[in-house]
N, C-alpha and C. Protein backbone atom coordinates (compact mmCIF):
# COMPACT_ATOMS: atom_id res chain seq x y z
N UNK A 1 -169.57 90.34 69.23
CA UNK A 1 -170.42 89.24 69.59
C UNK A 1 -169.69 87.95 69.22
N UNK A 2 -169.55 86.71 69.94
CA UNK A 2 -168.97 85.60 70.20
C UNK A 2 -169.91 85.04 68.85
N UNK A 3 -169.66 83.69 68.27
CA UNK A 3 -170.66 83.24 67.90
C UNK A 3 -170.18 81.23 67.48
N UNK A 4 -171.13 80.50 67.65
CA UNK A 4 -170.79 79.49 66.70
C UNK A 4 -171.77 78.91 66.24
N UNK A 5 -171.62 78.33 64.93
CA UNK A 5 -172.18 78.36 63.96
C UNK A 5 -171.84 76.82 62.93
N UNK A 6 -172.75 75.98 62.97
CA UNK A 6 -172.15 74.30 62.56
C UNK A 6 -173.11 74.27 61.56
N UNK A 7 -172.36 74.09 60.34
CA UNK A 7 -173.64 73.89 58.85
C UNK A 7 -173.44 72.46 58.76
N UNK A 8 -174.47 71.79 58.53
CA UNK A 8 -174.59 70.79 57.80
C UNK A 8 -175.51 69.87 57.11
N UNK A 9 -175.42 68.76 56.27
CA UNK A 9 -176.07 68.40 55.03
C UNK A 9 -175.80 68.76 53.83
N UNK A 10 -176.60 69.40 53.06
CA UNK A 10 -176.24 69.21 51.79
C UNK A 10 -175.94 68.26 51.31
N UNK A 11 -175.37 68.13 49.75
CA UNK A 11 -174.66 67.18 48.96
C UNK A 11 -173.85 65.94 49.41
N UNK A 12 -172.89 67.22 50.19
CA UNK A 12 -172.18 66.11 50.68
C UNK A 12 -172.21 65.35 51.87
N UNK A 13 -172.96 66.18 52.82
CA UNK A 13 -173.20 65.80 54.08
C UNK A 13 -171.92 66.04 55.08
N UNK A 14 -170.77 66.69 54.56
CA UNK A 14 -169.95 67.08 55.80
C UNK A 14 -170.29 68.41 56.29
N UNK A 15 -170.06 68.00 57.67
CA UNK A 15 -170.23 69.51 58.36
C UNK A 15 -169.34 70.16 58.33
N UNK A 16 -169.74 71.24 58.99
CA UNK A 16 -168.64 72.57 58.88
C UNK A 16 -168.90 73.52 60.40
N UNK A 17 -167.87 74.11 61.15
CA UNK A 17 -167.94 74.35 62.63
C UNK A 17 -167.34 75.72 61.72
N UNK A 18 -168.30 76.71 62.94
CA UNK A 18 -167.17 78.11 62.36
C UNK A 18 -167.36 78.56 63.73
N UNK A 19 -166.18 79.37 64.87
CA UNK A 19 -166.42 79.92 66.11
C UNK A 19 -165.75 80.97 65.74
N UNK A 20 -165.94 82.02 66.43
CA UNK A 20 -165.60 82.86 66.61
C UNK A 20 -166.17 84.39 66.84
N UNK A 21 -165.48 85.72 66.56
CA UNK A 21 -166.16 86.91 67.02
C UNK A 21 -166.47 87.47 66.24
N UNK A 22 -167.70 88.63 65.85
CA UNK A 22 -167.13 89.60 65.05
C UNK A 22 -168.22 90.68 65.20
N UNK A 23 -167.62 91.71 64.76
CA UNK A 23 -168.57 93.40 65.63
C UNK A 23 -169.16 93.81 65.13
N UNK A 24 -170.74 94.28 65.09
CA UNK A 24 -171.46 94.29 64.59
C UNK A 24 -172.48 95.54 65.06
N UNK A 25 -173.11 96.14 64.70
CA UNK A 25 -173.79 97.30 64.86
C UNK A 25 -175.09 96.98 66.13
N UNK A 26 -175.74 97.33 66.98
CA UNK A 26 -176.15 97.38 67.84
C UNK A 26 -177.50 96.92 67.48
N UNK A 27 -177.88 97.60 66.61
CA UNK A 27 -178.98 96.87 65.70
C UNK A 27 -179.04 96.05 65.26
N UNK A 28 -178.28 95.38 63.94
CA UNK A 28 -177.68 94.09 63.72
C UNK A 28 -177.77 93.14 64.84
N UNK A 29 -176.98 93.24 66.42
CA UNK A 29 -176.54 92.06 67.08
C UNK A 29 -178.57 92.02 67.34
N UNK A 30 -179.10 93.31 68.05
CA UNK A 30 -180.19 93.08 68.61
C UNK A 30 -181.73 92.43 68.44
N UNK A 31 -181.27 92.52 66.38
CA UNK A 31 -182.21 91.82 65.86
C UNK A 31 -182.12 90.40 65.74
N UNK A 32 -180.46 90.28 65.22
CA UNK A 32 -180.15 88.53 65.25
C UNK A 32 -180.29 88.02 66.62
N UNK A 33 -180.52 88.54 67.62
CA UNK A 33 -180.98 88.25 69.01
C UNK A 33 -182.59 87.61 69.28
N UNK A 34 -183.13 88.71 68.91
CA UNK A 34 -184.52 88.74 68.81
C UNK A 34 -184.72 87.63 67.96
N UNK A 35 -184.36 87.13 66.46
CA UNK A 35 -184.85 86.21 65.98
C UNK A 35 -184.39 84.60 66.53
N UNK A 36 -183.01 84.58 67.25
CA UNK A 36 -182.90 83.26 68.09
C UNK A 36 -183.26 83.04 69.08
N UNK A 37 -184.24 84.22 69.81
CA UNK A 37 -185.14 83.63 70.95
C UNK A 37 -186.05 84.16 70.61
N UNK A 38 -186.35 83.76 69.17
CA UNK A 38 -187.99 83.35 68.85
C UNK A 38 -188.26 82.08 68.85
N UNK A 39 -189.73 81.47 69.02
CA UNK A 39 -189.59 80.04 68.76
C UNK A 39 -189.66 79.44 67.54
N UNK A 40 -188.74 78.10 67.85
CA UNK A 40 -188.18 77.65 66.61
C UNK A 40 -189.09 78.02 65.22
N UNK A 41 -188.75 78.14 64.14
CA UNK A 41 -189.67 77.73 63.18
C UNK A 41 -189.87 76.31 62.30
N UNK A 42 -190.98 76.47 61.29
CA UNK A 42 -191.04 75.00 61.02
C UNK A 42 -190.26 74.90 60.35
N UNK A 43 -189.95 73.38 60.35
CA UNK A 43 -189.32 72.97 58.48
C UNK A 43 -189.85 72.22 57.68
N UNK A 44 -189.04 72.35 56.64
CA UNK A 44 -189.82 71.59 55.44
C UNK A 44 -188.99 69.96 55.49
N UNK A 45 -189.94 69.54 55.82
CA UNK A 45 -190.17 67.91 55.80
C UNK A 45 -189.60 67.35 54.29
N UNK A 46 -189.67 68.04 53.43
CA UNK A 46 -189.74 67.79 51.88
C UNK A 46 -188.26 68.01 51.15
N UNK A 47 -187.26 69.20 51.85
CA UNK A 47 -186.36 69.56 52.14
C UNK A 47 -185.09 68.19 51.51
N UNK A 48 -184.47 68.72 50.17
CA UNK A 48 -183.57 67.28 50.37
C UNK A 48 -182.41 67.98 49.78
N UNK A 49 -181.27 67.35 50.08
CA UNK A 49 -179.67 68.11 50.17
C UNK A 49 -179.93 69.45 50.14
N UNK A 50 -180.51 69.82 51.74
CA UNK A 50 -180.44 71.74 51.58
C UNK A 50 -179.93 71.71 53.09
N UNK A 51 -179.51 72.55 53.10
CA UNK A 51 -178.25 72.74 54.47
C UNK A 51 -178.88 73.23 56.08
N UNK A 52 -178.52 72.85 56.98
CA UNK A 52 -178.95 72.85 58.06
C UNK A 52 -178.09 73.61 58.94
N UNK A 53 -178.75 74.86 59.49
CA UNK A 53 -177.39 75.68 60.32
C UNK A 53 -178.10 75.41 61.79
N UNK A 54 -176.93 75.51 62.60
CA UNK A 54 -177.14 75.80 64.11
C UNK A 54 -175.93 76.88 64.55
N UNK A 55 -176.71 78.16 64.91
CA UNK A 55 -176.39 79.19 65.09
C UNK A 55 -176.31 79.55 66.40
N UNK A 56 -175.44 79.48 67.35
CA UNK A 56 -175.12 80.02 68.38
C UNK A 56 -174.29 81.54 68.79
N UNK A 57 -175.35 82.70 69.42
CA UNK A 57 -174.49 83.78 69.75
C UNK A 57 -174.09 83.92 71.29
N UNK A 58 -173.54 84.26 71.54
CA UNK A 58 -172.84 84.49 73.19
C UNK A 58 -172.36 85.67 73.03
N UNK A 59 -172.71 86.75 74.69
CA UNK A 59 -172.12 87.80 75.26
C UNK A 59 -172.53 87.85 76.33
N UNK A 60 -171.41 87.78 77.05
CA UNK A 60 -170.73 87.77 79.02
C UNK A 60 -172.03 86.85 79.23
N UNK A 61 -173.21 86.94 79.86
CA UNK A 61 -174.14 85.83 80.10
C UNK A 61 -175.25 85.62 79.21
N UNK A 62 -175.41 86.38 78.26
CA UNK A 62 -176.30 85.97 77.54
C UNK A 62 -175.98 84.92 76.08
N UNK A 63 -176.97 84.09 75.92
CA UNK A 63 -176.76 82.93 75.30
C UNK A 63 -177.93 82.58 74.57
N UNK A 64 -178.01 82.84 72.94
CA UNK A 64 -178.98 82.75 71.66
C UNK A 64 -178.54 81.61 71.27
N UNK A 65 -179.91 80.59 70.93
CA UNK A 65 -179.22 79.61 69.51
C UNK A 65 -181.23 79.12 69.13
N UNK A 66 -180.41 79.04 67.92
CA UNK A 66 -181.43 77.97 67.26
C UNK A 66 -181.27 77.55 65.62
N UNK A 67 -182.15 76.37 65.32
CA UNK A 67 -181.43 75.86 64.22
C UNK A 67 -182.50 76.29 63.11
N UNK A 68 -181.70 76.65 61.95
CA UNK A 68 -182.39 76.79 60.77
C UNK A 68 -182.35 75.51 59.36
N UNK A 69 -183.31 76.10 58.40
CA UNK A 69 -182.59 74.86 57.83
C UNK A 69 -182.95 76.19 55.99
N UNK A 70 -182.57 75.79 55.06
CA UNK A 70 -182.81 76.57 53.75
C UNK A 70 -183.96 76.64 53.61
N UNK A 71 -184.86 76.48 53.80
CA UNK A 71 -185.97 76.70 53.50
C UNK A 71 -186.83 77.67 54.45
N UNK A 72 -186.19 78.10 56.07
CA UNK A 72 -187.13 79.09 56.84
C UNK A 72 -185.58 79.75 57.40
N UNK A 73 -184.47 79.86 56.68
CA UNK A 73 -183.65 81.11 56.99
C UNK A 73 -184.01 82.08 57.04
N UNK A 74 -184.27 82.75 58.02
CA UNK A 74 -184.62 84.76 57.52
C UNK A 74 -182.99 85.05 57.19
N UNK A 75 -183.64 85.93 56.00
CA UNK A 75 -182.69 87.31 55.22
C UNK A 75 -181.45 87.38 56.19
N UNK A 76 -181.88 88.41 57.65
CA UNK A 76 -180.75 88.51 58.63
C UNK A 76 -180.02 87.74 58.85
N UNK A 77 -180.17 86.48 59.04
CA UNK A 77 -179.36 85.36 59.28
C UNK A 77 -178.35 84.89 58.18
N UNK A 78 -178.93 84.90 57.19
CA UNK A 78 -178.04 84.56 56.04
C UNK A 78 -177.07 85.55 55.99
N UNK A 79 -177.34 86.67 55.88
CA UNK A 79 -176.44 87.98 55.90
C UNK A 79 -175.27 87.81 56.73
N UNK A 80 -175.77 87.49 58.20
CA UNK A 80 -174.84 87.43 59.13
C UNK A 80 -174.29 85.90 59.14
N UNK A 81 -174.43 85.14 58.54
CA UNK A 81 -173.62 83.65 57.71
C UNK A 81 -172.67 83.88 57.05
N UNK A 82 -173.05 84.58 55.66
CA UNK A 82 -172.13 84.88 54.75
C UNK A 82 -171.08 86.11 55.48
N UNK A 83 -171.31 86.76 56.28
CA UNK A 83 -170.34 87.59 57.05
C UNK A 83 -169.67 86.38 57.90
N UNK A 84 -169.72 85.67 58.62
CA UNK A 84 -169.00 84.65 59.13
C UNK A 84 -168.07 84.10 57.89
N UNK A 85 -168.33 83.69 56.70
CA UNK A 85 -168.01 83.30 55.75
C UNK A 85 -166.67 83.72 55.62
N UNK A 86 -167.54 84.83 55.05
CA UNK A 86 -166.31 85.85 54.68
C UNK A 86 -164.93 86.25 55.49
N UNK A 87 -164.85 85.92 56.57
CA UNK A 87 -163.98 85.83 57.88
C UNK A 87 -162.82 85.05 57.39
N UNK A 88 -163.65 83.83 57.06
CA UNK A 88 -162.05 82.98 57.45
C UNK A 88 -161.76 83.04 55.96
């Protein structure tokens, strides 16, 4: 699965771009699927230096995104963050 993935805020306020691929169990891709074409969730208004992701997945025509922020990350997502992480 293709993916890109732009954090930013926090502390310092620089962003961070991560693109790229990586293979993932059928289950895994199908759930992180399912949760980026859910609709958005809320955020916390209250929220201060906590990090803001926009998560984009791509395969051949299909095309997931939506933005999270620390406070309504699901579990899966983080998982599959820190696996991006861990990449480079």
């Amino acid at each position: 699965m293709n993916y890109s993935l732009s954090i930013s805020g926090g502390i310092t306020g620089i962003p961070k771009k991560y693109v790229g691929e990586v293979t993932l169990s059928t289950t895994a891709q199908k759930r992180i699927q399912e949760i980026l074409n859910a609709p958005p969730p809320s955020t916390n208004e209250n929220l201060r230096d906590g990090l803001q992701y926009h998560l984009q997945v791509y395969e051949g025509n299909l095309n997931y995104e939506s933005t999270f922020d620390d406070s309504n990350l699901p579990d899966e997502l983080r998982n599959f963050i820190t696996t991006i992480l861990n990449q480079d």
